[in-house]
N, C-alpha and C. Protein backbone atom coordinates (compact mmCIF):
# COMPACT_ATOMS: atom_id res chain seq x y z
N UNK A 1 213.43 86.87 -9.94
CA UNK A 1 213.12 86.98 -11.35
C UNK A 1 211.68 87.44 -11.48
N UNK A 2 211.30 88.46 -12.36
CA UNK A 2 210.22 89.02 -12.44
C UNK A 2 209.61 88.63 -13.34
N UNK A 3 208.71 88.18 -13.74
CA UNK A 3 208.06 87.66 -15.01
C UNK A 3 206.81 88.48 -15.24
N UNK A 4 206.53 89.01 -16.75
CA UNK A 4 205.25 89.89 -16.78
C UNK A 4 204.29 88.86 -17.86
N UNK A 5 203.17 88.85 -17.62
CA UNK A 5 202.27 88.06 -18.44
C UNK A 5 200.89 89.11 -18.39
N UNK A 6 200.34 89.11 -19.78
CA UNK A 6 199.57 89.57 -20.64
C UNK A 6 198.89 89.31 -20.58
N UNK A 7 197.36 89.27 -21.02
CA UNK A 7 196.47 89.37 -21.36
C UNK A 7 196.25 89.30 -22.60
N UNK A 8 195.25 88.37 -23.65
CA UNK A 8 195.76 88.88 -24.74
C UNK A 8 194.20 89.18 -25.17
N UNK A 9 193.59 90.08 -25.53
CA UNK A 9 192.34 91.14 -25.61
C UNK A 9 191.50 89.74 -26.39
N UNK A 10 190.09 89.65 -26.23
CA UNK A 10 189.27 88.64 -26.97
C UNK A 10 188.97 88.86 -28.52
N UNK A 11 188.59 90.30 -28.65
CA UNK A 11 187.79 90.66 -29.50
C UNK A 11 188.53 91.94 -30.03
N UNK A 12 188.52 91.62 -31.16
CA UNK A 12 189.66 92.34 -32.61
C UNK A 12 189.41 93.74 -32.46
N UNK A 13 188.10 94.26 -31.77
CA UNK A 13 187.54 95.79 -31.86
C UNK A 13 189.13 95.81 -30.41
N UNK A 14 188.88 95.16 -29.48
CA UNK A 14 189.80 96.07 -28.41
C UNK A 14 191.08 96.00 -28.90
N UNK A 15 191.75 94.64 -29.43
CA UNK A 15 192.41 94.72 -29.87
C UNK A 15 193.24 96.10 -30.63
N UNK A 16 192.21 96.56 -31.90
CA UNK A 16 192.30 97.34 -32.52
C UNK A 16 192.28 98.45 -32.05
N UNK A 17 191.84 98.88 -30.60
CA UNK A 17 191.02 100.24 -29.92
C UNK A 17 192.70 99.99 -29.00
N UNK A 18 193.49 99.02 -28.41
CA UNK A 18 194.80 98.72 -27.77
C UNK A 18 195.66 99.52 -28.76
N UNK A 19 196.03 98.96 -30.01
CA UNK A 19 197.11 99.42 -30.93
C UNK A 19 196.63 101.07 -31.51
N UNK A 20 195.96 101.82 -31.67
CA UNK A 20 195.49 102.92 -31.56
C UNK A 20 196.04 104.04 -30.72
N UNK A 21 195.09 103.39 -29.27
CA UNK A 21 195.73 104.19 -28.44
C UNK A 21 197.71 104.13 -28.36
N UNK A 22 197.91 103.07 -28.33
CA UNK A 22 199.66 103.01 -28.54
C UNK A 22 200.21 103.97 -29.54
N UNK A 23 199.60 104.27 -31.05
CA UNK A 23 200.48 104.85 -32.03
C UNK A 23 200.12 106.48 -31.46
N UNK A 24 198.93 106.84 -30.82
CA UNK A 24 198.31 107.95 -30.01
C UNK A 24 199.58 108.38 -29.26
N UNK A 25 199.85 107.57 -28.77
CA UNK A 25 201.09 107.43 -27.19
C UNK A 25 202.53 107.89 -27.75
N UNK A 26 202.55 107.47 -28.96
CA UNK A 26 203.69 107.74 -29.72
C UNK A 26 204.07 108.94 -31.04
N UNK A 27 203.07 109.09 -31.29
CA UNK A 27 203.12 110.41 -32.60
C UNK A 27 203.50 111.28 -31.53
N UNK A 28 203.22 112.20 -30.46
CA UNK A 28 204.32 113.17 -29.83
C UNK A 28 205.58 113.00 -30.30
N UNK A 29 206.01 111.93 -29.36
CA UNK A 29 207.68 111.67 -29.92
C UNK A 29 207.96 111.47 -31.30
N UNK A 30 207.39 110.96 -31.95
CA UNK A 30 208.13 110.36 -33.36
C UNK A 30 207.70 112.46 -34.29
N UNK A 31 207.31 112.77 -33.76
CA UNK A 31 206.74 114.28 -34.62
C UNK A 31 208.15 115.12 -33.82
N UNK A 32 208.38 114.91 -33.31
CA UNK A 32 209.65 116.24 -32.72
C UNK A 32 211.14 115.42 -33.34
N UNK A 33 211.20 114.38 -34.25
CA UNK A 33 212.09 114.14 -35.01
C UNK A 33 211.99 114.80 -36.22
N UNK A 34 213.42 115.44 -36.69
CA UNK A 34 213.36 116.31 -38.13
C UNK A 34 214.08 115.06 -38.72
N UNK A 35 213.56 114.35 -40.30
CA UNK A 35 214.13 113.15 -40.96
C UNK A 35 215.40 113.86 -41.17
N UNK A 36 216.66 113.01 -41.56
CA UNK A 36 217.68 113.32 -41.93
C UNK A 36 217.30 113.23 -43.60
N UNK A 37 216.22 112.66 -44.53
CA UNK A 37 216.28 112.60 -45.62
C UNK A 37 214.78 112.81 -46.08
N UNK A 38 214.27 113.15 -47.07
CA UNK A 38 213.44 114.03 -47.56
C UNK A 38 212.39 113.00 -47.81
N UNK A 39 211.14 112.83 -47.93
CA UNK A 39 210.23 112.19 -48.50
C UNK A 39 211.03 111.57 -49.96
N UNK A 40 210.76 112.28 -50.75
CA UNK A 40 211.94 111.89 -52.24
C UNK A 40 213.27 111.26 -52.29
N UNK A 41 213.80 111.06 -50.90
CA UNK A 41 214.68 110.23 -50.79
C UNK A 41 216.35 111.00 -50.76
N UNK A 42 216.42 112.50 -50.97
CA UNK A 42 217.03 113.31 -51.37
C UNK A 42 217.58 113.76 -49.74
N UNK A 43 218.43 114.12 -49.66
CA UNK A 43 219.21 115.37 -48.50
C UNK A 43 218.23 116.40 -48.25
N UNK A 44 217.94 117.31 -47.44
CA UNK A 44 217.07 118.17 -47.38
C UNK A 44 218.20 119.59 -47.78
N UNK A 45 217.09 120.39 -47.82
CA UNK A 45 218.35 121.36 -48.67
C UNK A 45 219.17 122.20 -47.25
N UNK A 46 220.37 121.97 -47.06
CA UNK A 46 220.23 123.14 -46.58
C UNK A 46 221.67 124.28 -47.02
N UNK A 47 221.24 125.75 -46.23
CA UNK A 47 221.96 126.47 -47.48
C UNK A 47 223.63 126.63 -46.89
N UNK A 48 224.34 126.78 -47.67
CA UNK A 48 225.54 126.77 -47.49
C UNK A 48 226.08 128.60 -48.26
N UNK A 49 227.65 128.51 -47.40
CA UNK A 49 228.31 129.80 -48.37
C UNK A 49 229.64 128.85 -49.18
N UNK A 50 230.21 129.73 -50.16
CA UNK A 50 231.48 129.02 -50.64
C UNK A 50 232.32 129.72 -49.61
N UNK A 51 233.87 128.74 -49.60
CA UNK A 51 234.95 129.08 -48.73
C UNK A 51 235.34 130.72 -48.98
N UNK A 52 235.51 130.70 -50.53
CA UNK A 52 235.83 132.15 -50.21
C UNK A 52 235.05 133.40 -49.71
N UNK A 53 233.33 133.19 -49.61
CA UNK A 53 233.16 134.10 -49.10
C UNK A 53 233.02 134.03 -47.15
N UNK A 54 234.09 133.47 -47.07
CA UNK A 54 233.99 133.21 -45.49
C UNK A 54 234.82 134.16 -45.39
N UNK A 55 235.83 135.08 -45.66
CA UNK A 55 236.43 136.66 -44.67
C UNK A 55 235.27 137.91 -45.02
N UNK A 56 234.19 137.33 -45.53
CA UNK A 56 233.27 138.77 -46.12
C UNK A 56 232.21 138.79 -44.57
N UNK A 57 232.74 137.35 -43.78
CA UNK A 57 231.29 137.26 -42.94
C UNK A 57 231.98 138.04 -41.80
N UNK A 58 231.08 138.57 -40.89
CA UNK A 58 231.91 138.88 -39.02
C UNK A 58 232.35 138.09 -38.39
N UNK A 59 233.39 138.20 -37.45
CA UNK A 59 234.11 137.29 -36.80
C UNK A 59 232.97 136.88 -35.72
N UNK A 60 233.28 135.28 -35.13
CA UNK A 60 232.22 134.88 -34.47
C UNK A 60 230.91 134.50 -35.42
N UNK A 61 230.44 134.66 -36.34
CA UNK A 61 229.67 134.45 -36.84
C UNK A 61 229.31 132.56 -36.84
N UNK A 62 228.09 132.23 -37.22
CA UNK A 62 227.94 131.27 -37.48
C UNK A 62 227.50 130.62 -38.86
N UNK A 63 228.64 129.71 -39.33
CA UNK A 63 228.74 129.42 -40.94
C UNK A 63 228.52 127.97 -41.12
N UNK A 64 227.53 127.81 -42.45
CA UNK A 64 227.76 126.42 -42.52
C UNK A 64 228.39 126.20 -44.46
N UNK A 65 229.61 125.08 -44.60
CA UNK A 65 230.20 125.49 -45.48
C UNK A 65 230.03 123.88 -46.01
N UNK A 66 230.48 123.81 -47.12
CA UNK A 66 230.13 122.35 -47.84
C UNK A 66 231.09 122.11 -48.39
N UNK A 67 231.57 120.98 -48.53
CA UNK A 67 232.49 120.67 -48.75
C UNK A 67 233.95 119.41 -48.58
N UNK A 68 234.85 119.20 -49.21
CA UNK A 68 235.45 117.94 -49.00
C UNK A 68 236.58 117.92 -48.35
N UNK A 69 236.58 117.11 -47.50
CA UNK A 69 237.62 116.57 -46.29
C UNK A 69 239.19 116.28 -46.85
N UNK A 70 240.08 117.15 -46.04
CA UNK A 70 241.62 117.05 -46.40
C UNK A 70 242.11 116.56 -45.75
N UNK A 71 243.21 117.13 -45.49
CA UNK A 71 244.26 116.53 -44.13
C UNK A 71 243.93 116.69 -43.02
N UNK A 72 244.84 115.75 -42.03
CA UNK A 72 244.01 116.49 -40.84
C UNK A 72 245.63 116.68 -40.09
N UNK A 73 245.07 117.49 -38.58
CA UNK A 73 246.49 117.26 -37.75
C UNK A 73 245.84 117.36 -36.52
N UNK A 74 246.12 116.40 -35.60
CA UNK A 74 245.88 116.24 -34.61
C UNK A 74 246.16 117.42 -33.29
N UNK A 75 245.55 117.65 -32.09
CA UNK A 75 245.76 118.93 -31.65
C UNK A 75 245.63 118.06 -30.18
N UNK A 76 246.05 118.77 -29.25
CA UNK A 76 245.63 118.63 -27.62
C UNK A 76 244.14 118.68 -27.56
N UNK A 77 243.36 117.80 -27.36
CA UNK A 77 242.23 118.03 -26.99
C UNK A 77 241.03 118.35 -28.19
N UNK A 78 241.33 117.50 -29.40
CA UNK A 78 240.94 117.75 -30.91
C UNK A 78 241.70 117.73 -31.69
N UNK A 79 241.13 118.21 -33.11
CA UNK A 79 241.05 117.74 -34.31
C UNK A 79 241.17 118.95 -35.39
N UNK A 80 241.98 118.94 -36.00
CA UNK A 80 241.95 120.25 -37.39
C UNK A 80 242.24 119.90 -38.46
N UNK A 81 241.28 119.23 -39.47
CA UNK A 81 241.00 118.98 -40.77
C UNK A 81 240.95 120.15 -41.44
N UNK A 82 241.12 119.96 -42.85
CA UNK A 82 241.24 121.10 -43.99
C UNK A 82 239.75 120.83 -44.90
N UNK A 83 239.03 121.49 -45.25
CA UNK A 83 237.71 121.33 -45.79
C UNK A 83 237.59 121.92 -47.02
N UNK A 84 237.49 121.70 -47.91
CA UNK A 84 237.74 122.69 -49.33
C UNK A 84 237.00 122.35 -50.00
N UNK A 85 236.61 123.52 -50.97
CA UNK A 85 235.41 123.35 -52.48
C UNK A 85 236.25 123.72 -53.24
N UNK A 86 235.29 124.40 -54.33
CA UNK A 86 236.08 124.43 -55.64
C UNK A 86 236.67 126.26 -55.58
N UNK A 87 236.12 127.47 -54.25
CA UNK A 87 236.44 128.30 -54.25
C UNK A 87 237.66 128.45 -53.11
N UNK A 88 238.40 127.34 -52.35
CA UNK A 88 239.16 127.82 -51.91
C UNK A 88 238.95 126.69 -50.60
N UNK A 89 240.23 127.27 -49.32
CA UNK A 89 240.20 126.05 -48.42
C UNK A 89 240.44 126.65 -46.73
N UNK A 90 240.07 126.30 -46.18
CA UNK A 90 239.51 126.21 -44.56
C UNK A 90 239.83 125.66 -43.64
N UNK A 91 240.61 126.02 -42.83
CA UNK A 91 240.45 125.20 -41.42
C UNK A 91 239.48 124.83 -40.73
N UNK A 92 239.20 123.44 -39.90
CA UNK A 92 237.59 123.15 -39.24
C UNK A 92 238.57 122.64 -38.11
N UNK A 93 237.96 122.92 -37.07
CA UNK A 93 238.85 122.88 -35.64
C UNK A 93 237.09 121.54 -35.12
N UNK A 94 238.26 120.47 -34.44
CA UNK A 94 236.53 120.17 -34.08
C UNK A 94 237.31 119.27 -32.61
N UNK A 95 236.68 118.80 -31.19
CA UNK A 95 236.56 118.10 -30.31
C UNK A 95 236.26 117.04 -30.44
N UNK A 96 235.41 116.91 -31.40
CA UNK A 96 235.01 115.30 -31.99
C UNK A 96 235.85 114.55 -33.07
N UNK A 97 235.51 113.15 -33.22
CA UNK A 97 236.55 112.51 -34.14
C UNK A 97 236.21 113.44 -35.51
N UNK A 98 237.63 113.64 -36.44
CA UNK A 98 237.22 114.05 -37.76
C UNK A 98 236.97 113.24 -39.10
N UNK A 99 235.85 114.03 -39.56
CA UNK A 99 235.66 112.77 -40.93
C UNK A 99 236.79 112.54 -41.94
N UNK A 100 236.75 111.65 -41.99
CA UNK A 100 237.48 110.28 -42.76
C UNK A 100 237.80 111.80 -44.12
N UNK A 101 239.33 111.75 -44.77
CA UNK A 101 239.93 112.46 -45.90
C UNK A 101 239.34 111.67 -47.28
N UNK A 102 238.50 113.12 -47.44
CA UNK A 102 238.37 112.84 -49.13
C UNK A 102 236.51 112.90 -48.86
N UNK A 103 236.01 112.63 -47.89
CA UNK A 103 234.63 112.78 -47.63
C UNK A 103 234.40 114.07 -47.93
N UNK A 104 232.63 113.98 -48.72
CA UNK A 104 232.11 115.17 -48.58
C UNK A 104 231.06 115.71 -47.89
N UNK A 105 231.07 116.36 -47.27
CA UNK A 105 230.38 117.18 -45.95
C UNK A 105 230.26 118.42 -45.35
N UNK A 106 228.93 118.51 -44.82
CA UNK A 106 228.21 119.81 -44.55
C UNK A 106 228.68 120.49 -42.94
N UNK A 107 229.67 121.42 -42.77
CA UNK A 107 230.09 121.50 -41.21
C UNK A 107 229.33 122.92 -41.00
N UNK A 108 229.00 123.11 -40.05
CA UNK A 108 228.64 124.33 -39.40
C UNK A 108 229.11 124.66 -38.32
N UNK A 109 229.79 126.13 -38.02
CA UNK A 109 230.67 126.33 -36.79
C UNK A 109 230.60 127.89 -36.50
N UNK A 110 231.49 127.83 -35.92
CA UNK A 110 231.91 129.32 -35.35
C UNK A 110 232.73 129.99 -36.15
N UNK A 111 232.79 131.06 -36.64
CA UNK A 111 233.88 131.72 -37.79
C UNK A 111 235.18 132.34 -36.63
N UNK A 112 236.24 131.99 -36.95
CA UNK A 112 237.29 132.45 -35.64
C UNK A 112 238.23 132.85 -36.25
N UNK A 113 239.20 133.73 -35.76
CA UNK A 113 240.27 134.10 -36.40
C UNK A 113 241.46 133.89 -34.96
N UNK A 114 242.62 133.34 -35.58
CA UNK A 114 243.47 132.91 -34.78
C UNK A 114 244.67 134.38 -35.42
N UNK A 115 245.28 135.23 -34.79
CA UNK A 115 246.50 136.32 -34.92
C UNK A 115 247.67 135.55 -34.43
N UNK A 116 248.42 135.24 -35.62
CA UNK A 116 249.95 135.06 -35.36
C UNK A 116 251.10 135.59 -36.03
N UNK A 117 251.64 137.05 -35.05
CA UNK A 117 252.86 137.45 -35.53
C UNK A 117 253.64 137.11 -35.98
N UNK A 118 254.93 137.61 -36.45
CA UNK A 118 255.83 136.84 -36.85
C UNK A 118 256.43 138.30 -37.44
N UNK A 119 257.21 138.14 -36.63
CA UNK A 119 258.54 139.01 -37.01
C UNK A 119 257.72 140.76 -37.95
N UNK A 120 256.89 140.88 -36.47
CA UNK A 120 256.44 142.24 -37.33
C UNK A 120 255.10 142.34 -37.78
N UNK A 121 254.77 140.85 -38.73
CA UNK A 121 253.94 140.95 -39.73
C UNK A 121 252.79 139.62 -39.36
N UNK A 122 251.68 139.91 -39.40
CA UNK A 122 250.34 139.50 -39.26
C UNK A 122 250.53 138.50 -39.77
N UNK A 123 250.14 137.15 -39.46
CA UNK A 123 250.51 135.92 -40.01
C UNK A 123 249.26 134.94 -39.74
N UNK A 124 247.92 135.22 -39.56
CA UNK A 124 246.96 134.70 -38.31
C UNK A 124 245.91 134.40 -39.46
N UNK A 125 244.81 133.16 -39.60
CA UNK A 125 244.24 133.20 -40.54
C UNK A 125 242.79 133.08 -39.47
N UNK A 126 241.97 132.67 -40.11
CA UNK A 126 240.40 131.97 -40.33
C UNK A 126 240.42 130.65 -39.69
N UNK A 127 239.72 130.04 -39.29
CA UNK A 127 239.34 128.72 -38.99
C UNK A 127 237.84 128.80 -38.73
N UNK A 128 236.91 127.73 -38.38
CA UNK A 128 235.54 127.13 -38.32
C UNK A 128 236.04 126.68 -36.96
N UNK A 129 235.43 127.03 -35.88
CA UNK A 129 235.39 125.98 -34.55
C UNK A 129 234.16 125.44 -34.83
N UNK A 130 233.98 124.05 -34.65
CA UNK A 130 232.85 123.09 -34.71
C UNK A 130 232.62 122.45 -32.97
């Protein structure tokens, strides 16, 4: 069993000159964190497109879309929730668990297009890989 014992400084100047150097030791790290919420208490902005202008973008592209959580259906190896605003609705393909239906949320992904024939005729839509 290892036991560590302290020292505890005499005089309030080292004291004070101890806790210093410590917050010194630490502003690196705590500065390469971006807050998840704004001074004002607010979301930070960030920018989004509506669903429908997601076939105007290039395939592969990278999109971030806003919006509220539908159904989902489970896949081999993931997850494909439906994500929709007020211009229309989306597939989000994701590896990770998917958020809870009816949530609203900011996804950013890969713009993909899946081609499925069918008797002739082009049948293949859009999806978001996340």
């Amino acid at each position: 069993m290892l036991i560590l014992t302290l020292s505890v400084p005499k005089s309030l100047a080292t004291l004070v000159k101890l806790q210093f150097v410590g917050w010194l030791l630490l502003l690196p790290v705590v500065g390469c964190v971006r807050p998840a919420i704004s001074e004002s208490g607010a979301s930070p902005a960030i920018e989004t497109i509506a669903i429908q202008d997601v076939p105007s973008q290039e395939k592969d592209a990278i999109v971030t879309l806003k919006g509220t959580v539908g159904d989902h259906a489970p896949l081999l190896g993931g997850t494909v929730y439906r994500l929709q605003d007020s211009t229309g609705k989306i597939w989000v393909l994701t590896t990770g668990q998917a958020p809870a239906k009816g949530q609203e949320i900011i996804v950013t992904g890969t713009l993909r297009y899946k081609s499925i024939p069918i008797a002739g005729q082009e049948q293949g839509s859009l999806y978001i890989e996340q």
